[in-house]
C-alpha atoms as a PDB file:
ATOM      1  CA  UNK A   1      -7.310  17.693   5.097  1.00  0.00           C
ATOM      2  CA  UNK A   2      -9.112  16.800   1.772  1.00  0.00           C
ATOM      3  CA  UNK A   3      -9.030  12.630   2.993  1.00  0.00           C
ATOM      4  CA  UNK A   4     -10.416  14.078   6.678  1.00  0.00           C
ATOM      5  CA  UNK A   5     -12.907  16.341   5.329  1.00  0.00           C
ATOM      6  CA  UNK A   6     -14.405  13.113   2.827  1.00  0.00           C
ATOM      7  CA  UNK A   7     -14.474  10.823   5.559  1.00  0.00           C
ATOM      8  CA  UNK A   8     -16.086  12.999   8.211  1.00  0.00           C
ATOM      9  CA  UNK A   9     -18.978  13.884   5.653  1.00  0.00           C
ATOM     10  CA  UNK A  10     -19.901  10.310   3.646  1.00  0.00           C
ATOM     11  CA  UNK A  11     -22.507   8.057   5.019  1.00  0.00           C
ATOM     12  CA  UNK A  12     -22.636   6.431   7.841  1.00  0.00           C
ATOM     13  CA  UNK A  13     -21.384   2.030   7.124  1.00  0.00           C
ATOM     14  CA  UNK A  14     -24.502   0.375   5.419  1.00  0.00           C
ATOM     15  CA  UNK A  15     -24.066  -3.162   4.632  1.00  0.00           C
ATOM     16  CA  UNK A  16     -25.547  -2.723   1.386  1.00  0.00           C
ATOM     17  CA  UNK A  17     -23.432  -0.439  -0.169  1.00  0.00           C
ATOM     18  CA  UNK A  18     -20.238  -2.882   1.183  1.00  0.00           C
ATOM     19  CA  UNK A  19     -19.083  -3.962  -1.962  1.00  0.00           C
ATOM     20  CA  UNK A  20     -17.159  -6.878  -0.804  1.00  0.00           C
ATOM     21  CA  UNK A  21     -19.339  -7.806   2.009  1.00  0.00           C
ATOM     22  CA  UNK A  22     -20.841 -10.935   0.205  1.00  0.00           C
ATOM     23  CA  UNK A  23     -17.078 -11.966  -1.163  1.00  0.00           C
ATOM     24  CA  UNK A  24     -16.034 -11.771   2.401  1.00  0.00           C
ATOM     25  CA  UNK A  25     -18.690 -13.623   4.225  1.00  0.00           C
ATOM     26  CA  UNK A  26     -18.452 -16.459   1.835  1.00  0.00           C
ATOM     27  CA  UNK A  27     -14.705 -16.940   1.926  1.00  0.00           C
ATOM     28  CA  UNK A  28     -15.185 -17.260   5.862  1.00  0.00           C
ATOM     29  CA  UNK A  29     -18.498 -19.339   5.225  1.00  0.00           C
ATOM     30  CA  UNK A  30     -16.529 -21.686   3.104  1.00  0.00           C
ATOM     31  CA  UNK A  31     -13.386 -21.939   5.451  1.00  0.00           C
ATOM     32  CA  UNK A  32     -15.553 -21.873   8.661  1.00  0.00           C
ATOM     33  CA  UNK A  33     -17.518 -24.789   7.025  1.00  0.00           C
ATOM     34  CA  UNK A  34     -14.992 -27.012   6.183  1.00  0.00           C
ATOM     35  CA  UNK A  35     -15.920 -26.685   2.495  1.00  0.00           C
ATOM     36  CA  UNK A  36     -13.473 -26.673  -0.879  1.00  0.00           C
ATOM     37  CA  UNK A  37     -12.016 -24.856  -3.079  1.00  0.00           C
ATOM     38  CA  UNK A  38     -14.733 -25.734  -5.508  1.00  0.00           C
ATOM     39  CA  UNK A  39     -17.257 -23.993  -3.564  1.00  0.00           C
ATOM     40  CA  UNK A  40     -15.291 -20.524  -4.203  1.00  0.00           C
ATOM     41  CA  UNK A  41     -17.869 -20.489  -7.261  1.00  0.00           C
ATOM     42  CA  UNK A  42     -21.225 -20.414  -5.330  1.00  0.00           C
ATOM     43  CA  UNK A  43     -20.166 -17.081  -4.274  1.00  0.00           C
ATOM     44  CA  UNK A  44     -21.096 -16.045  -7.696  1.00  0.00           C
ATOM     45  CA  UNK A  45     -24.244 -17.642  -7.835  1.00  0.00           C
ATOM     46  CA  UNK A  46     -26.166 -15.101  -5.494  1.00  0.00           C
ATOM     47  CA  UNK A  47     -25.156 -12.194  -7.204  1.00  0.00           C
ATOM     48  CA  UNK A  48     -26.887  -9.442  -9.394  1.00  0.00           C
ATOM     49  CA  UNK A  49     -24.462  -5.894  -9.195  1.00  0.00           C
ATOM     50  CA  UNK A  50     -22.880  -5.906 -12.779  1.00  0.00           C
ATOM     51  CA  UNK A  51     -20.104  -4.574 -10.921  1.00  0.00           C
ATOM     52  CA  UNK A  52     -20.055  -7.673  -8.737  1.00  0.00           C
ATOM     53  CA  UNK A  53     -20.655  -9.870 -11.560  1.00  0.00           C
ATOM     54  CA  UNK A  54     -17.171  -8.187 -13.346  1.00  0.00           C
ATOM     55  CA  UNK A  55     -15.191  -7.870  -9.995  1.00  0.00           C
ATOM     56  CA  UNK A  56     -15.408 -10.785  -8.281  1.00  0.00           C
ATOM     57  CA  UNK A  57     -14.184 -13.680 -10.409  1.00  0.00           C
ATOM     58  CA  UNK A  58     -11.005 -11.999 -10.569  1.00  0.00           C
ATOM     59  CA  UNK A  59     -10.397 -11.530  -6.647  1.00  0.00           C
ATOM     60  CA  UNK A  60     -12.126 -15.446  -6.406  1.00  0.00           C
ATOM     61  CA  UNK A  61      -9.179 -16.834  -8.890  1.00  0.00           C
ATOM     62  CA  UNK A  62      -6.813 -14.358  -7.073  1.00  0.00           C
ATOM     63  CA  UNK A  63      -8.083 -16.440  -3.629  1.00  0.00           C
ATOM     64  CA  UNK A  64      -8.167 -19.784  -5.558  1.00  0.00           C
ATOM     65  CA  UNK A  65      -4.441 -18.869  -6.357  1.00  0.00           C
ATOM     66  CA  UNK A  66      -3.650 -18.281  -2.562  1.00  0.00           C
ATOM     67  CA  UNK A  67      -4.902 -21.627  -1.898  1.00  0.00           C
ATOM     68  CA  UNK A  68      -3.212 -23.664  -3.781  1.00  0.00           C
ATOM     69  CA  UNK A  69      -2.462 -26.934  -3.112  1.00  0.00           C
ATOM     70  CA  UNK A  70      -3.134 -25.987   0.830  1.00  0.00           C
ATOM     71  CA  UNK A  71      -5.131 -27.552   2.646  1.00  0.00           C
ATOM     72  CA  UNK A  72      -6.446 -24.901   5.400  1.00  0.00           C
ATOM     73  CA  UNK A  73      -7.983 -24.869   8.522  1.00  0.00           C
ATOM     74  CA  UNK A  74     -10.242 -22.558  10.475  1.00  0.00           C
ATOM     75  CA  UNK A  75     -10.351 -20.630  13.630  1.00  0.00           C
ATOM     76  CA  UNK A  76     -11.873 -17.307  14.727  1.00  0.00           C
ATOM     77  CA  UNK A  77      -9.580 -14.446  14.028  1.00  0.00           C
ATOM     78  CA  UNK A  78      -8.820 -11.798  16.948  1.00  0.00           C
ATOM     79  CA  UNK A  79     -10.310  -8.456  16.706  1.00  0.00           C
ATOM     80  CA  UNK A  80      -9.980  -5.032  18.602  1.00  0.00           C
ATOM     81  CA  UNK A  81     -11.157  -1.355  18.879  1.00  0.00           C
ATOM     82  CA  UNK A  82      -8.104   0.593  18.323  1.00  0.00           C
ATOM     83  CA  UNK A  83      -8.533   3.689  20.636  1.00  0.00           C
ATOM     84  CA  UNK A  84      -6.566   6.823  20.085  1.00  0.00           C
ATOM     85  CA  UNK A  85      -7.858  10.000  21.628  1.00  0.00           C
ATOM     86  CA  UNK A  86     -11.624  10.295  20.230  1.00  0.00           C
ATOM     87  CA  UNK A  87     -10.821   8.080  17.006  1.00  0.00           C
ATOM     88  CA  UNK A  88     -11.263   4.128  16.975  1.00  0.00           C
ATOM     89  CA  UNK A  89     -10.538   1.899  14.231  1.00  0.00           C
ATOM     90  CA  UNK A  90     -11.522  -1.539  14.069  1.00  0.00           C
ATOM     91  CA  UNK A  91      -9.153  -4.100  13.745  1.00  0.00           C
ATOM     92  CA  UNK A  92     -10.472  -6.937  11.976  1.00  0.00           C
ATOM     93  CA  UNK A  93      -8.530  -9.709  10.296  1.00  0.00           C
ATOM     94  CA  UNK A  94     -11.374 -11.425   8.038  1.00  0.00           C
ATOM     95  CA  UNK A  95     -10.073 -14.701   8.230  1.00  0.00           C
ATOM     96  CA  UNK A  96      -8.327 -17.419  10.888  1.00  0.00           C
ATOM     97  CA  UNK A  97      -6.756 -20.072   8.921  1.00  0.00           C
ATOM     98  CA  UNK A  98      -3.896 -22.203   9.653  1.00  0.00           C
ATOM     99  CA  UNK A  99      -1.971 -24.277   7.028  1.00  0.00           C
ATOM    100  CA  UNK A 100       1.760 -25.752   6.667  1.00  0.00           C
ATOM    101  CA  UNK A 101       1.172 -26.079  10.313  1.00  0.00           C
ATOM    102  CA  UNK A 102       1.661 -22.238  11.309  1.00  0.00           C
ATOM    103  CA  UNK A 103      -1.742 -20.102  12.171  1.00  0.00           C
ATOM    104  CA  UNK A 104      -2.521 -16.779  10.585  1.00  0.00           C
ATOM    105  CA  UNK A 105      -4.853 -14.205  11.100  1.00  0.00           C
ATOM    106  CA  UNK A 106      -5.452 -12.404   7.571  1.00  0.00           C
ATOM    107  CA  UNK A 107      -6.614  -9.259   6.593  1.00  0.00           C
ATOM    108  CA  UNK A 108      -8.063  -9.455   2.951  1.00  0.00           C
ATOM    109  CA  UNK A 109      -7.231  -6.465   0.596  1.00  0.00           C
ATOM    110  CA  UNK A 110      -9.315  -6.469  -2.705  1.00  0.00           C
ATOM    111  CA  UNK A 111      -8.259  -3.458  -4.137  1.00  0.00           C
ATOM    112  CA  UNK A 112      -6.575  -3.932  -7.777  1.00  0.00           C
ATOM    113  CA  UNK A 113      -3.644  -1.393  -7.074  1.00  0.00           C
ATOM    114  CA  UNK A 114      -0.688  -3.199  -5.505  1.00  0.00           C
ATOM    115  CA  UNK A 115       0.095  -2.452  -1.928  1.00  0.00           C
ATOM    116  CA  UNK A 116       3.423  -0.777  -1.066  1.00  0.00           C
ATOM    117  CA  UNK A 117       5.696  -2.238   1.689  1.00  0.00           C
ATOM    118  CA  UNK A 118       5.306   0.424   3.656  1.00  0.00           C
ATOM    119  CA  UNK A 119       1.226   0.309   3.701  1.00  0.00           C
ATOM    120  CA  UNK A 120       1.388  -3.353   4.605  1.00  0.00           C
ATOM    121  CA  UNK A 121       3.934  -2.824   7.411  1.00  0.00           C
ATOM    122  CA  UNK A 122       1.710   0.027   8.748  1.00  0.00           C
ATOM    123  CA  UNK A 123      -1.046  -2.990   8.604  1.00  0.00           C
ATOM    124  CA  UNK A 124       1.325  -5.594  10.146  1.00  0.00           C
ATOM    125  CA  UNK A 125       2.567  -3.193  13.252  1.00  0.00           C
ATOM    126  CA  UNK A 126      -1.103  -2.761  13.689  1.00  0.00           C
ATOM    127  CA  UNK A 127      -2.410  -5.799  14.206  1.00  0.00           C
ATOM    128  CA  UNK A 128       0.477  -7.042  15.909  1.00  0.00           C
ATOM    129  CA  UNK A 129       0.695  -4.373  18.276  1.00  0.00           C
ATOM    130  CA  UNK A 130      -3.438  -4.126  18.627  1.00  0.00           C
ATOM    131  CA  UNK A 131      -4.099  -7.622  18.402  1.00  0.00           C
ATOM    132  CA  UNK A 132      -1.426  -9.919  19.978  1.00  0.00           C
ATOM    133  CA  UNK A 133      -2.994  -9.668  23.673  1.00  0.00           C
ATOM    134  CA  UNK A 134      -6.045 -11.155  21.441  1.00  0.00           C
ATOM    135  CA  UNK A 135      -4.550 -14.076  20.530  1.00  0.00           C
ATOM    136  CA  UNK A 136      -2.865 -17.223  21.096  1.00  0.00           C
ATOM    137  CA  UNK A 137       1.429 -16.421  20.722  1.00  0.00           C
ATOM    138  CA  UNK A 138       1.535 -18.827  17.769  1.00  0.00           C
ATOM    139  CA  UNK A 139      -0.368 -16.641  15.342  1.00  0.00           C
ATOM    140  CA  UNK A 140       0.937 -14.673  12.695  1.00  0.00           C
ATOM    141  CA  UNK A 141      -0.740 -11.871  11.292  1.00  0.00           C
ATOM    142  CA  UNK A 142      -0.519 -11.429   7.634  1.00  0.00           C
ATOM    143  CA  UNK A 143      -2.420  -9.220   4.485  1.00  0.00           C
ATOM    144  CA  UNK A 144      -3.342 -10.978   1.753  1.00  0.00           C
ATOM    145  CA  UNK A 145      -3.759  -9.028  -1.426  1.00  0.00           C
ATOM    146  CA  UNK A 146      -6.100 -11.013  -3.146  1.00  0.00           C
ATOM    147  CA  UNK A 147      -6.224  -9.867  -6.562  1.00  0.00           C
ATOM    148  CA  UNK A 148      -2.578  -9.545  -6.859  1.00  0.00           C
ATOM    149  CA  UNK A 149      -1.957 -12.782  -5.452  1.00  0.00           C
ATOM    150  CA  UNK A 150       0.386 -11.489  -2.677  1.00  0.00           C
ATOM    151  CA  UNK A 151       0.323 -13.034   1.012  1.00  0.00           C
ATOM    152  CA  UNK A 152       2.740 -11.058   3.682  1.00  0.00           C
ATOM    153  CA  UNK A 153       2.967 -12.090   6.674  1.00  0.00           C
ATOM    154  CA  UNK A 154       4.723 -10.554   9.645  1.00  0.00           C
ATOM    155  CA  UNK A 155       6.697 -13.274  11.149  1.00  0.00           C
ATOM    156  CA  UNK A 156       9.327 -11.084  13.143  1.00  0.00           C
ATOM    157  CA  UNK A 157       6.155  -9.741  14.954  1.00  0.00           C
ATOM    158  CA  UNK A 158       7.341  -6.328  13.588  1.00  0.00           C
ATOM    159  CA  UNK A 159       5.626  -2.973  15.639  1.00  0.00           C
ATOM    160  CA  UNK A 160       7.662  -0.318  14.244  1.00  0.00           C
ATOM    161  CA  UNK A 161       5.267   1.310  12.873  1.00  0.00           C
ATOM    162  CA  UNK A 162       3.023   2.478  15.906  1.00  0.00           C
ATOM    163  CA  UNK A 163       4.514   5.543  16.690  1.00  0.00           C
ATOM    164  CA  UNK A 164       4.106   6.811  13.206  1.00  0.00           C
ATOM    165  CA  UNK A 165       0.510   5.694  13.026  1.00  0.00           C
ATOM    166  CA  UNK A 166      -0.285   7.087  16.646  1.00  0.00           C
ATOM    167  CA  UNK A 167       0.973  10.375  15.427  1.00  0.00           C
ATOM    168  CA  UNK A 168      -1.089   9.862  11.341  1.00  0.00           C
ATOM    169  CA  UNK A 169      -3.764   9.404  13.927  1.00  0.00           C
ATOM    170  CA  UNK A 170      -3.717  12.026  16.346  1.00  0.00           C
ATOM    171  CA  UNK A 171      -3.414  14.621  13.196  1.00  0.00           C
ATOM    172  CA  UNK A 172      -6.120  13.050  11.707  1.00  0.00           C
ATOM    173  CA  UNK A 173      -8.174  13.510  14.847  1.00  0.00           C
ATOM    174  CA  UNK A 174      -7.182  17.177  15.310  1.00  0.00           C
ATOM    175  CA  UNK A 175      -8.490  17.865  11.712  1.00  0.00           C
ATOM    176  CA  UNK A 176     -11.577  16.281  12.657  1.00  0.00           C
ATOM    177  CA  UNK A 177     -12.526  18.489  14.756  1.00  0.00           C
ATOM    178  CA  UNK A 178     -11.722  21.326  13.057  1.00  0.00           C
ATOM    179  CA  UNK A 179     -13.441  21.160   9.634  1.00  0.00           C
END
């Protein structure tokens, strides 16, 4: 009730209190444009937020680890309103890269605690459940925790989670409208 009642009463989304917005549009910048891992620097160059300034090297050498030795290809990621009842999420995998030969639609995490395997299978189901009518049947949808360095994928095409996140959602709904 205490999540419910924070989320129902903060701001509305304002781009400039998104404090990865720049990190995200210039991974996709870089990938849509064909650039290198070089240009995973330039990010920095624009920036001013101390914060920022502290945070994002670490997630950029946590992406710079990702890539590798890859060499990675772009295309536009699916993405969906998820519609339960009165609530909708958006489902938005930030990036559409393919490499190794296999495409993947990735959802960036930037947070420094690790994710459990049961929060990115809740993300997997999701998207693959949400976002597979989206799509071409090649993809694979996948969560990339960037600081950590951790890429899973869900190759099985896994939705065994929905039913537990249609019900998370339908109690988080009938909170909603009670506080």
């Amino acid at each position: 009730m205490t999540k419910v009642k924070e989320i129902k009463y903060r701001p509305g989304y304002n781009p400039s209190t998104d404090f990865y917005k720049p990190l995200r549009e210039g991974l996709i910048e870089i990938h849509q444009n064909l650039k290198s891992k070089k240009d995973l620097k330039n990010i920095l160059d624009s920036l001013t937020d101390k914060k920022k300034i502290d945070n994002y090297p670490i997630a950029i050498e946590g992406y710079k680890k990702f890539w590798g030795r890859k060499t990675i290809s772009w295309f536009a990621p699916p993405f969906c309103h998820w519609r339960i009842g009165d609530l909708g999420v958006r489902i938005n995998p930030e990036l559409g890269i393919e490499f190794g030969g296999i495409f993947y639609a990735v959802k960036l995490y930037f947070k420094p605690t690790k994710l459990t395997k049961d929060k990115v299978s809740q993300i997997l189901s999701l998207m693959e459940d949400q976002l597979r009518g989206h799509t071409e049947p090649e993809v694979v949808f996948a969560v990339l925790d960037i600081k950590n360095n951790k890429f899973f994928s869900n190759d099985g095409k896994d939705t065994s989670y929905v039913p537990l996140l249609q019900g998370e959602a339908r109690s988080f709904e009938t909170i909603w409208k009670k506080v």
